[in-house]
PDB file of N, CA and C in Angstrom:
ATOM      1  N   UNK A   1      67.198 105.049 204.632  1.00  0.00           N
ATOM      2  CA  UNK A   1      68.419 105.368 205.330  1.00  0.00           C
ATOM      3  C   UNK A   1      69.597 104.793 204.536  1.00  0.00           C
ATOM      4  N   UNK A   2      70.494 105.268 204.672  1.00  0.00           N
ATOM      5  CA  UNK A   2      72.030 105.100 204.049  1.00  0.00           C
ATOM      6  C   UNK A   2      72.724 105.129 205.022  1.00  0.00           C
ATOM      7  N   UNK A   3      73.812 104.083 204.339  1.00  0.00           N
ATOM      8  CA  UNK A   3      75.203 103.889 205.436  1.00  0.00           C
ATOM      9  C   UNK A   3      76.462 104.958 204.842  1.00  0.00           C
ATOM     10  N   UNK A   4      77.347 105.239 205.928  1.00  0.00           N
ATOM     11  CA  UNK A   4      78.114 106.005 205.135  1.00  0.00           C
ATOM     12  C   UNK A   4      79.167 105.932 204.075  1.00  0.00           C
ATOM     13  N   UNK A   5      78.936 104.846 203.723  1.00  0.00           N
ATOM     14  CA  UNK A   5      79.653 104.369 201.800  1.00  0.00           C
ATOM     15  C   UNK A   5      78.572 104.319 200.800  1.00  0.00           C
ATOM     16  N   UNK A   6      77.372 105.063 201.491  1.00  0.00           N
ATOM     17  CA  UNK A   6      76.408 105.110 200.478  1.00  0.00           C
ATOM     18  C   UNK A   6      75.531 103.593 199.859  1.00  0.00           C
ATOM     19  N   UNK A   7      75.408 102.878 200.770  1.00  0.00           N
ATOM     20  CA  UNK A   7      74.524 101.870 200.529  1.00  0.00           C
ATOM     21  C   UNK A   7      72.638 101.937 201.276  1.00  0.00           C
ATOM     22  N   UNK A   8      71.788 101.579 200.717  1.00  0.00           N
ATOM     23  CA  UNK A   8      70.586 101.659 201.398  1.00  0.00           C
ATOM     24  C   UNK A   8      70.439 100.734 202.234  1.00  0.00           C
ATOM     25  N   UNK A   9      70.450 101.370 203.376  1.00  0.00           N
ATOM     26  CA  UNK A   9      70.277 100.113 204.793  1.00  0.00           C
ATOM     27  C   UNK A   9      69.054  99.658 205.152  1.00  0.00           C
ATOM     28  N   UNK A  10      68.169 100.666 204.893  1.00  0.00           N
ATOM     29  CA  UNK A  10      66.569 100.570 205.450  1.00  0.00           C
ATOM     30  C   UNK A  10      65.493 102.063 204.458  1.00  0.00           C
ATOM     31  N   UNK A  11      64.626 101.051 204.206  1.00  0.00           N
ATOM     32  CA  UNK A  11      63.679 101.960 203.751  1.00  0.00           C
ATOM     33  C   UNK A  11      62.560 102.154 204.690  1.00  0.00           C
ATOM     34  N   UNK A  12      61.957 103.338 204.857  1.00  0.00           N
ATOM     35  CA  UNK A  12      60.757 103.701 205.636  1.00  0.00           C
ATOM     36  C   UNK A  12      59.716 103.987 204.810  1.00  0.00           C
ATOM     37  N   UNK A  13      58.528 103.475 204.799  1.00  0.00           N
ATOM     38  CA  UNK A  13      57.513 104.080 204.098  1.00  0.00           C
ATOM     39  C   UNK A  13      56.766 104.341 204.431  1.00  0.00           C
ATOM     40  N   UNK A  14      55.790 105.418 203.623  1.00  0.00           N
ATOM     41  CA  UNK A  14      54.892 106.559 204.369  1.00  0.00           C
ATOM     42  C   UNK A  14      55.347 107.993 204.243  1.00  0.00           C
ATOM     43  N   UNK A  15      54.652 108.788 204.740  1.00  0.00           N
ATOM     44  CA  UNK A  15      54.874 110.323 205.109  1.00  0.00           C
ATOM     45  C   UNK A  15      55.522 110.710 206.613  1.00  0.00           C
ATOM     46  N   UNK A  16      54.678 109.834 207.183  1.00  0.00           N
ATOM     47  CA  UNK A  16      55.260 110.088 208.749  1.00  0.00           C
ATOM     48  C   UNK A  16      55.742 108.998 209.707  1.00  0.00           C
ATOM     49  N   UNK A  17      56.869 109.225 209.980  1.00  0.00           N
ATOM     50  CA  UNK A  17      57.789 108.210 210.914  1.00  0.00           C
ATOM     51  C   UNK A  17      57.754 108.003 211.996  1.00  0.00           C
ATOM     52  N   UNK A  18      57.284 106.979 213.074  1.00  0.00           N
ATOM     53  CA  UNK A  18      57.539 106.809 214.474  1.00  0.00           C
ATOM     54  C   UNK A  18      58.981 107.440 214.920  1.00  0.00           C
ATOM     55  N   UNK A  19      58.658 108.657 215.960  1.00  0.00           N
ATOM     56  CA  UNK A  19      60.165 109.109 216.434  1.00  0.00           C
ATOM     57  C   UNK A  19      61.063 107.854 216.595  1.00  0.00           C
ATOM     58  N   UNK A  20      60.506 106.464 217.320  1.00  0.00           N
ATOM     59  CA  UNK A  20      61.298 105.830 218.058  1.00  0.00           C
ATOM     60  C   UNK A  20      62.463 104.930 216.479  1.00  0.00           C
ATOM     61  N   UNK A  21      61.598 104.772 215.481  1.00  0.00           N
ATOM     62  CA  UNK A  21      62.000 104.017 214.263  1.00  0.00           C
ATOM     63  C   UNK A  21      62.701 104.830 213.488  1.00  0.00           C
ATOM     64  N   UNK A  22      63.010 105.763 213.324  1.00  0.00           N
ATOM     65  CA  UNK A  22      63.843 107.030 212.620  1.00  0.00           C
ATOM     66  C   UNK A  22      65.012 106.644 213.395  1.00  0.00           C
ATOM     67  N   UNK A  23      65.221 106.947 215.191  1.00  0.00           N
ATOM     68  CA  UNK A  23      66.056 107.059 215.520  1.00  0.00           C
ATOM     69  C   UNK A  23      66.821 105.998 215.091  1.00  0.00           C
ATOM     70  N   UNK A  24      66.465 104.719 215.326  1.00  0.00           N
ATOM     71  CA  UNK A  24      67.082 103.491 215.329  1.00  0.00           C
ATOM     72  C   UNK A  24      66.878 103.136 214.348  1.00  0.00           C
ATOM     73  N   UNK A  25      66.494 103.779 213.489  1.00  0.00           N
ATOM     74  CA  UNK A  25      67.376 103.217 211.592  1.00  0.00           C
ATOM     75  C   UNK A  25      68.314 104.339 211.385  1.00  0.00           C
ATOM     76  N   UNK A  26      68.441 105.578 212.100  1.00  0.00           N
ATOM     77  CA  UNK A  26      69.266 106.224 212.099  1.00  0.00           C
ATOM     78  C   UNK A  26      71.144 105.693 212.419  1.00  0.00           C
ATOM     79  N   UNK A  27      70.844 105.385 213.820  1.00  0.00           N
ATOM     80  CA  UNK A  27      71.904 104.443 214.794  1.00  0.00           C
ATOM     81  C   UNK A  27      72.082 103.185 213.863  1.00  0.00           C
ATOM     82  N   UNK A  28      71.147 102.975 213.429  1.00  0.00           N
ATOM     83  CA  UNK A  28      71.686 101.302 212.386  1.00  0.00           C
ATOM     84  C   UNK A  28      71.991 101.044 211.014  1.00  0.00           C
ATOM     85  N   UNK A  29      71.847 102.502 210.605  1.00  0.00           N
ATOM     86  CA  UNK A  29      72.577 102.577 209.472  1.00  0.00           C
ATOM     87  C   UNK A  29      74.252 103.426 208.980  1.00  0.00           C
ATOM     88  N   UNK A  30      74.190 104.120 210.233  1.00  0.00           N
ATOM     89  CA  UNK A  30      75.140 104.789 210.763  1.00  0.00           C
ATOM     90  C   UNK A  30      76.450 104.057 211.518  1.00  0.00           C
ATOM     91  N   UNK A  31      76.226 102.668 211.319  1.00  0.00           N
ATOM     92  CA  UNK A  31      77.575 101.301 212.055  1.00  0.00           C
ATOM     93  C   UNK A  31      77.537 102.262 213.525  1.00  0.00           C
ATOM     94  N   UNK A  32      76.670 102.475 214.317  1.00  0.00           N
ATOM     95  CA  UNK A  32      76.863 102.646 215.291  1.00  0.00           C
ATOM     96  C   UNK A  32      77.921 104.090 215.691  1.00  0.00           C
ATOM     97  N   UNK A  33      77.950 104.999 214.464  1.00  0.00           N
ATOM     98  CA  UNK A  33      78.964 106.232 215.179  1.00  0.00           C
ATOM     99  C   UNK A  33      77.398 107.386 215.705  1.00  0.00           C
ATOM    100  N   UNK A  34      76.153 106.874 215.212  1.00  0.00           N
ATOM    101  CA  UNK A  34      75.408 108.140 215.738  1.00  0.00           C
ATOM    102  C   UNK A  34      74.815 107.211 217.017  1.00  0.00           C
ATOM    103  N   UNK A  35      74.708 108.158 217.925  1.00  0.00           N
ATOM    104  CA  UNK A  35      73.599 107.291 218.829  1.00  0.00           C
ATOM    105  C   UNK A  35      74.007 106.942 219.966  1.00  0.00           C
ATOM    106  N   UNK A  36      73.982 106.644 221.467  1.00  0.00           N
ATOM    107  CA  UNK A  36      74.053 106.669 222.155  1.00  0.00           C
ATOM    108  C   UNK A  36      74.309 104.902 222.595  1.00  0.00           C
ATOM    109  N   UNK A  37      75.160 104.667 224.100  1.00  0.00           N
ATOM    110  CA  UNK A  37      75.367 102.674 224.168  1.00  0.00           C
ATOM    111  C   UNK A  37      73.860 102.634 224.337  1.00  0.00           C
ATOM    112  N   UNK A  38      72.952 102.758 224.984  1.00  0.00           N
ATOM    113  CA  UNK A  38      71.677 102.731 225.131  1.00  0.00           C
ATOM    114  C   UNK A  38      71.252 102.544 223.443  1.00  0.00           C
ATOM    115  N   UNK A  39      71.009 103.259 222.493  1.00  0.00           N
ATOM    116  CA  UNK A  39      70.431 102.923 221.764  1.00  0.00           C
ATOM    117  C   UNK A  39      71.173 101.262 221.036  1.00  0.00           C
ATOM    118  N   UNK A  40      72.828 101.265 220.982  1.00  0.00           N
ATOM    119  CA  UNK A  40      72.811 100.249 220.155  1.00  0.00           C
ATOM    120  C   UNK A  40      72.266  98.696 221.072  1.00  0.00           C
ATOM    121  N   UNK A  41      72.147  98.899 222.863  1.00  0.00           N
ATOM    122  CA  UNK A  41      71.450  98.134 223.005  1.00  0.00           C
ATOM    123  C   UNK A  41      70.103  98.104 223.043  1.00  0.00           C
ATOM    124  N   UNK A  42      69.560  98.740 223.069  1.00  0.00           N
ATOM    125  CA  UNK A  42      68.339  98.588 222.541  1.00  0.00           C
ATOM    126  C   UNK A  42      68.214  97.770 220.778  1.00  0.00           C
ATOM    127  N   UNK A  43      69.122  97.667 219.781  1.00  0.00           N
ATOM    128  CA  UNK A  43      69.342  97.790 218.789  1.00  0.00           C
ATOM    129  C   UNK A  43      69.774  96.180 218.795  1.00  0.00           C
ATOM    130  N   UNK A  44      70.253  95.827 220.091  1.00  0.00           N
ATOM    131  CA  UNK A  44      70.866  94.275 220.173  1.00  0.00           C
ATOM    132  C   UNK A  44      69.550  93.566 220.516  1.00  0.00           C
ATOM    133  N   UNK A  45      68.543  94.089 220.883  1.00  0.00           N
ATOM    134  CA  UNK A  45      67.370  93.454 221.130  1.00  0.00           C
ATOM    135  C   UNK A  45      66.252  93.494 220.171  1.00  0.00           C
ATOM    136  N   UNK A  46      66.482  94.403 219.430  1.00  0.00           N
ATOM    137  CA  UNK A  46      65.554  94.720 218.769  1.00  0.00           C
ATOM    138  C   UNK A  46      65.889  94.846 216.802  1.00  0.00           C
ATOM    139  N   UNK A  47      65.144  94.286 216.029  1.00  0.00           N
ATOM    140  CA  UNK A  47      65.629  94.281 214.809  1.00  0.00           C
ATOM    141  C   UNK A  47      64.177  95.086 213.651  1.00  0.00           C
ATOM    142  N   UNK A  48      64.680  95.504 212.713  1.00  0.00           N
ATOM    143  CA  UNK A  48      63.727  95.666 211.988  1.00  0.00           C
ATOM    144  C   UNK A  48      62.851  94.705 211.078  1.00  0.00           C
ATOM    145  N   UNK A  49      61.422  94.776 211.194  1.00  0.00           N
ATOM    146  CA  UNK A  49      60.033  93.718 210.895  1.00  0.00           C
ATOM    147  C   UNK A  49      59.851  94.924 209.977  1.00  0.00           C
ATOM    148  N   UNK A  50      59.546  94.287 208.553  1.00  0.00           N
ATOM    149  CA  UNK A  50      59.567  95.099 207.346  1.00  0.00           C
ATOM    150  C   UNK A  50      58.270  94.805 207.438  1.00  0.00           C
ATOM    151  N   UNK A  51      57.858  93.542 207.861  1.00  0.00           N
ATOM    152  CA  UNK A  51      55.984  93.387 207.682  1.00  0.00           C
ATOM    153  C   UNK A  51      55.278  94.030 208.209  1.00  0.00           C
ATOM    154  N   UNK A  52      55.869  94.891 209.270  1.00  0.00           N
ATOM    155  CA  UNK A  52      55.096  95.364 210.503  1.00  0.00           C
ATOM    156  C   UNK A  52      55.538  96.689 210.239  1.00  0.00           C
ATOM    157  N   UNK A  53      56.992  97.218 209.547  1.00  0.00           N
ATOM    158  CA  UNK A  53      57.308  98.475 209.606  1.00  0.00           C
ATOM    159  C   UNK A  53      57.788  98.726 210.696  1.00  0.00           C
ATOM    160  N   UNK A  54      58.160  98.187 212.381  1.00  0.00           N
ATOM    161  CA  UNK A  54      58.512  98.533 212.804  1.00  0.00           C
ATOM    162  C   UNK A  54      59.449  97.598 213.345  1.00  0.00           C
ATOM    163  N   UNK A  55      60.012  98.041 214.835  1.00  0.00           N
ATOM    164  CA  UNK A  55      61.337  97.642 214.988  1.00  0.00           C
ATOM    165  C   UNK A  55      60.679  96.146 216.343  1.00  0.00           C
ATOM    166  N   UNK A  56      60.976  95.102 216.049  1.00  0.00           N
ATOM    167  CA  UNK A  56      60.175  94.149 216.753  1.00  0.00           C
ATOM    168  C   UNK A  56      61.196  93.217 217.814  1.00  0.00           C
ATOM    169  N   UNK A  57      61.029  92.934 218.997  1.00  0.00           N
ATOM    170  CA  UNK A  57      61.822  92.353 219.755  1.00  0.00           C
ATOM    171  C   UNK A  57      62.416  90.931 219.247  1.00  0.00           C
ATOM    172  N   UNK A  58      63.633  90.589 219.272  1.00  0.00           N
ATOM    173  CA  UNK A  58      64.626  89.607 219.367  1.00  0.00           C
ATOM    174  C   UNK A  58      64.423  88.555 220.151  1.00  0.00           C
ATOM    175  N   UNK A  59      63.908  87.456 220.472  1.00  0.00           N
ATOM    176  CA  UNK A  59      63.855  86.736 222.032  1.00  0.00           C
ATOM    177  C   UNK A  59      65.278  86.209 222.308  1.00  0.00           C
ATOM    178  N   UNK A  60      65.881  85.229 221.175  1.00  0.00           N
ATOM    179  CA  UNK A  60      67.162  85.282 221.777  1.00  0.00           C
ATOM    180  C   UNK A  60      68.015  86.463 222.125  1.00  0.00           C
ATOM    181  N   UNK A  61      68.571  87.115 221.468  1.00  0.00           N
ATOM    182  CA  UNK A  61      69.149  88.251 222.309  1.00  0.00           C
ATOM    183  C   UNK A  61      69.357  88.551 223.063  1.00  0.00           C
ATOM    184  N   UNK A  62      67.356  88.908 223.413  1.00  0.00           N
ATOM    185  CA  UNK A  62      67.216  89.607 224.958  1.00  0.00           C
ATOM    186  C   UNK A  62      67.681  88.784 226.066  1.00  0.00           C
ATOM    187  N   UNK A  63      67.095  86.990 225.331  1.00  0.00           N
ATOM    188  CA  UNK A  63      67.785  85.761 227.026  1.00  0.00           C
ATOM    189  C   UNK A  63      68.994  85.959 226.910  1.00  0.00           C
ATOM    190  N   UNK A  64      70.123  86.110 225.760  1.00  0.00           N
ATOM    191  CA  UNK A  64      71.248  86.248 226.114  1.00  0.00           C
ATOM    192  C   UNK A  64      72.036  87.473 226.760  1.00  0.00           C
ATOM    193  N   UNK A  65      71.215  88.280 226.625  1.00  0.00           N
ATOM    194  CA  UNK A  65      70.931  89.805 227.782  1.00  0.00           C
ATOM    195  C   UNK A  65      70.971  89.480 229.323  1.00  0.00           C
ATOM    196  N   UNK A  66      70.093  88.906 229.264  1.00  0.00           N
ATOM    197  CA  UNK A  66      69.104  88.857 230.351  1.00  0.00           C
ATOM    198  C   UNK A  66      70.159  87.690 231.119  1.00  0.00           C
ATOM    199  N   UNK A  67      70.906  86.595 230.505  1.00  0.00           N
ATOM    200  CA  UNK A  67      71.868  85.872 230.746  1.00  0.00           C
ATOM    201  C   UNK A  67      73.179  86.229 231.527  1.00  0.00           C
ATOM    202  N   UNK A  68      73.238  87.498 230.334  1.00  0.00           N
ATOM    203  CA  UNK A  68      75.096  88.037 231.060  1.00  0.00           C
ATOM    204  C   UNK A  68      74.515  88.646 232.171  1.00  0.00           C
ATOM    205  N   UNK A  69      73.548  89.434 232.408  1.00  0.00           N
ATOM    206  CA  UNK A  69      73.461  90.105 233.308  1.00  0.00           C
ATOM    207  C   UNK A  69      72.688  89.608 234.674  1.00  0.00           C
ATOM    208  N   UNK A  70      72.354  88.339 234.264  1.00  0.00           N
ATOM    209  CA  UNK A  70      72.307  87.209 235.611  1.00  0.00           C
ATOM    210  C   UNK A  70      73.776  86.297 236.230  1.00  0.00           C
ATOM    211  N   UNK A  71      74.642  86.017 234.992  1.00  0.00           N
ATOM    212  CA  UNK A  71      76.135  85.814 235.761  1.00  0.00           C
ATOM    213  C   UNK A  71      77.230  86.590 236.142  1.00  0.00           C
ATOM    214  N   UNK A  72      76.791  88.143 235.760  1.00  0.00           N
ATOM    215  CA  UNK A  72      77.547  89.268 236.716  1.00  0.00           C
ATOM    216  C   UNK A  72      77.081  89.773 238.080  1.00  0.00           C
ATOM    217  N   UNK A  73      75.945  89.405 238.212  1.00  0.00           N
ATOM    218  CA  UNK A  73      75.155  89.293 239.823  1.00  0.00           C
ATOM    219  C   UNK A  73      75.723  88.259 239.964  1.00  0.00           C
ATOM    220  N   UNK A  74      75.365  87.148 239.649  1.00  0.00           N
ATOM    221  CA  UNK A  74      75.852  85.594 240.518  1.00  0.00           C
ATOM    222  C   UNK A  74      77.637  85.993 241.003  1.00  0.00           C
ATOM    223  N   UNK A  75      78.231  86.239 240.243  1.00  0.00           N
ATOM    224  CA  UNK A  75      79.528  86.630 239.844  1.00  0.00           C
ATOM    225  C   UNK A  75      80.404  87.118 241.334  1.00  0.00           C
ATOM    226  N   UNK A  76      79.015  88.762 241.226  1.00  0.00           N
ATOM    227  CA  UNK A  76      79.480  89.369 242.172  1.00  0.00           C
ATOM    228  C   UNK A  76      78.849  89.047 243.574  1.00  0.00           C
ATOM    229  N   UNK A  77      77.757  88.427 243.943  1.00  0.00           N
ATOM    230  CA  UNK A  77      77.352  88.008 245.072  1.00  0.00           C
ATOM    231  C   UNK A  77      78.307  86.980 245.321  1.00  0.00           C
ATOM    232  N   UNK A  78      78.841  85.814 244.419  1.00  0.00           N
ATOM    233  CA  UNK A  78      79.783  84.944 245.431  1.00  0.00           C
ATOM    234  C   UNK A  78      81.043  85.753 245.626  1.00  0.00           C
ATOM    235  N   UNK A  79      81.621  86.543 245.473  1.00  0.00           N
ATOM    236  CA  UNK A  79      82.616  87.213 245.478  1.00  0.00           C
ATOM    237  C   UNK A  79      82.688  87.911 246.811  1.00  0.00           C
ATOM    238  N   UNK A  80      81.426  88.597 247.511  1.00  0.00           N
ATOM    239  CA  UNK A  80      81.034  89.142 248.209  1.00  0.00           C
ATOM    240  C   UNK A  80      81.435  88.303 249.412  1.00  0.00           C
ATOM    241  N   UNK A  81      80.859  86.587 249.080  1.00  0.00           N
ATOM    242  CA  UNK A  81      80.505  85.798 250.017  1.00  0.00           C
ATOM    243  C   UNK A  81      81.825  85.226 250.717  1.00  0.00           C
ATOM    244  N   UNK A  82      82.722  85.098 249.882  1.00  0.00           N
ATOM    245  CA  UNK A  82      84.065  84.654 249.359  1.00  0.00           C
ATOM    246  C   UNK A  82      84.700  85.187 250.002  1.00  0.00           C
ATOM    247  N   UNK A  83      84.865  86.579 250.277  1.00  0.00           N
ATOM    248  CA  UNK A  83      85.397  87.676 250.894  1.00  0.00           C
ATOM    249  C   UNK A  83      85.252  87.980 252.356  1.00  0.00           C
ATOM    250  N   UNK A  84      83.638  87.702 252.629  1.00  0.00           N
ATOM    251  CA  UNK A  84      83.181  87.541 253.951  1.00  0.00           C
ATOM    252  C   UNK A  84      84.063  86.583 254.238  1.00  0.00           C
ATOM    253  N   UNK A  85      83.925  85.601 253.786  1.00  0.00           N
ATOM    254  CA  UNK A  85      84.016  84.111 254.549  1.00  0.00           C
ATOM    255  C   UNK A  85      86.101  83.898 254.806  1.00  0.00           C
ATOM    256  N   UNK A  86      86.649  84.678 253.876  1.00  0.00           N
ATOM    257  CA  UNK A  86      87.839  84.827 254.597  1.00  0.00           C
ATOM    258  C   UNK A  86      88.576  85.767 255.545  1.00  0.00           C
ATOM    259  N   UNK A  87      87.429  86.730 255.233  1.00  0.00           N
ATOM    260  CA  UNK A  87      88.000  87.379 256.602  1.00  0.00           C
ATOM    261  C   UNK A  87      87.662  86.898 258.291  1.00  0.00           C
ATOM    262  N   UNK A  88      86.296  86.455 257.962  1.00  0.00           N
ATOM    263  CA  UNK A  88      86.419  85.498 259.077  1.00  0.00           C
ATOM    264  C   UNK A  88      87.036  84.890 259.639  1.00  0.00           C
ATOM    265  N   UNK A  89      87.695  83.855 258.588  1.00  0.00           N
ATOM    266  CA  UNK A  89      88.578  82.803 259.089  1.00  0.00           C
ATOM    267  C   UNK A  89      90.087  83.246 259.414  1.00  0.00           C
ATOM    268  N   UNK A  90      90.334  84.734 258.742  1.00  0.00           N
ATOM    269  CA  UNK A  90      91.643  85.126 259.361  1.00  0.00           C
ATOM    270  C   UNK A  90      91.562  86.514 260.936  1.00  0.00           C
ATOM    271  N   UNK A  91      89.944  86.195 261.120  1.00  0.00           N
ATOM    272  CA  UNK A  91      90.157  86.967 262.875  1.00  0.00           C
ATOM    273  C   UNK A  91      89.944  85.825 263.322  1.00  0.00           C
ATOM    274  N   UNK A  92      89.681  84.404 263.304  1.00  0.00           N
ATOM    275  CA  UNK A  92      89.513  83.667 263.769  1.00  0.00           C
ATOM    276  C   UNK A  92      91.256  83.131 264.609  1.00  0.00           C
TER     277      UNK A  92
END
């Protein structure tokens, strides 16, 4: 794969390519203009393993994934609570 100033981003070897590893050396050599937000997150979790040939999970990443999207629940449940709890106190 090539980026579009013409540098080699990723080599694939073999005859035949996992659909899922084409796409996402596609999207990752492409700075993100081909491809869908779904793929570049998938792409934030996931990096290419040249030993393995394929595209292998991140662990930090994903906890820092898995992070934001535990303090935008927390976020929005006290907000919720916050909200209850003053309207209460102003029919009170």
């Amino acid at each position: 794969m090539a980026t579009p100033k013409a540098r080699i981003a990723r080599y694939l070897y073999g005859l035949e390519y996992h659909p899922k590893t084409l796409r996402l050396s596609l999207v990752e050599s492409s700075e993100g203009k081909i491809g869908s937000t779904v793929d570049r997150l998938i792409l934030y979790c996931f990096h290419y393993d040249s030993s393995e040939g394929r595209y292998a999970p991140v662990a930090r990443n994903m906890m820092r994934l898995a992070g934001a999207i535990a303090m935008v629940a927390l976020g929005g449940f006290l907000t919720v609570l916050w909200r209850t709890d003053l309207r209460k106190k102003k029919a009170l």
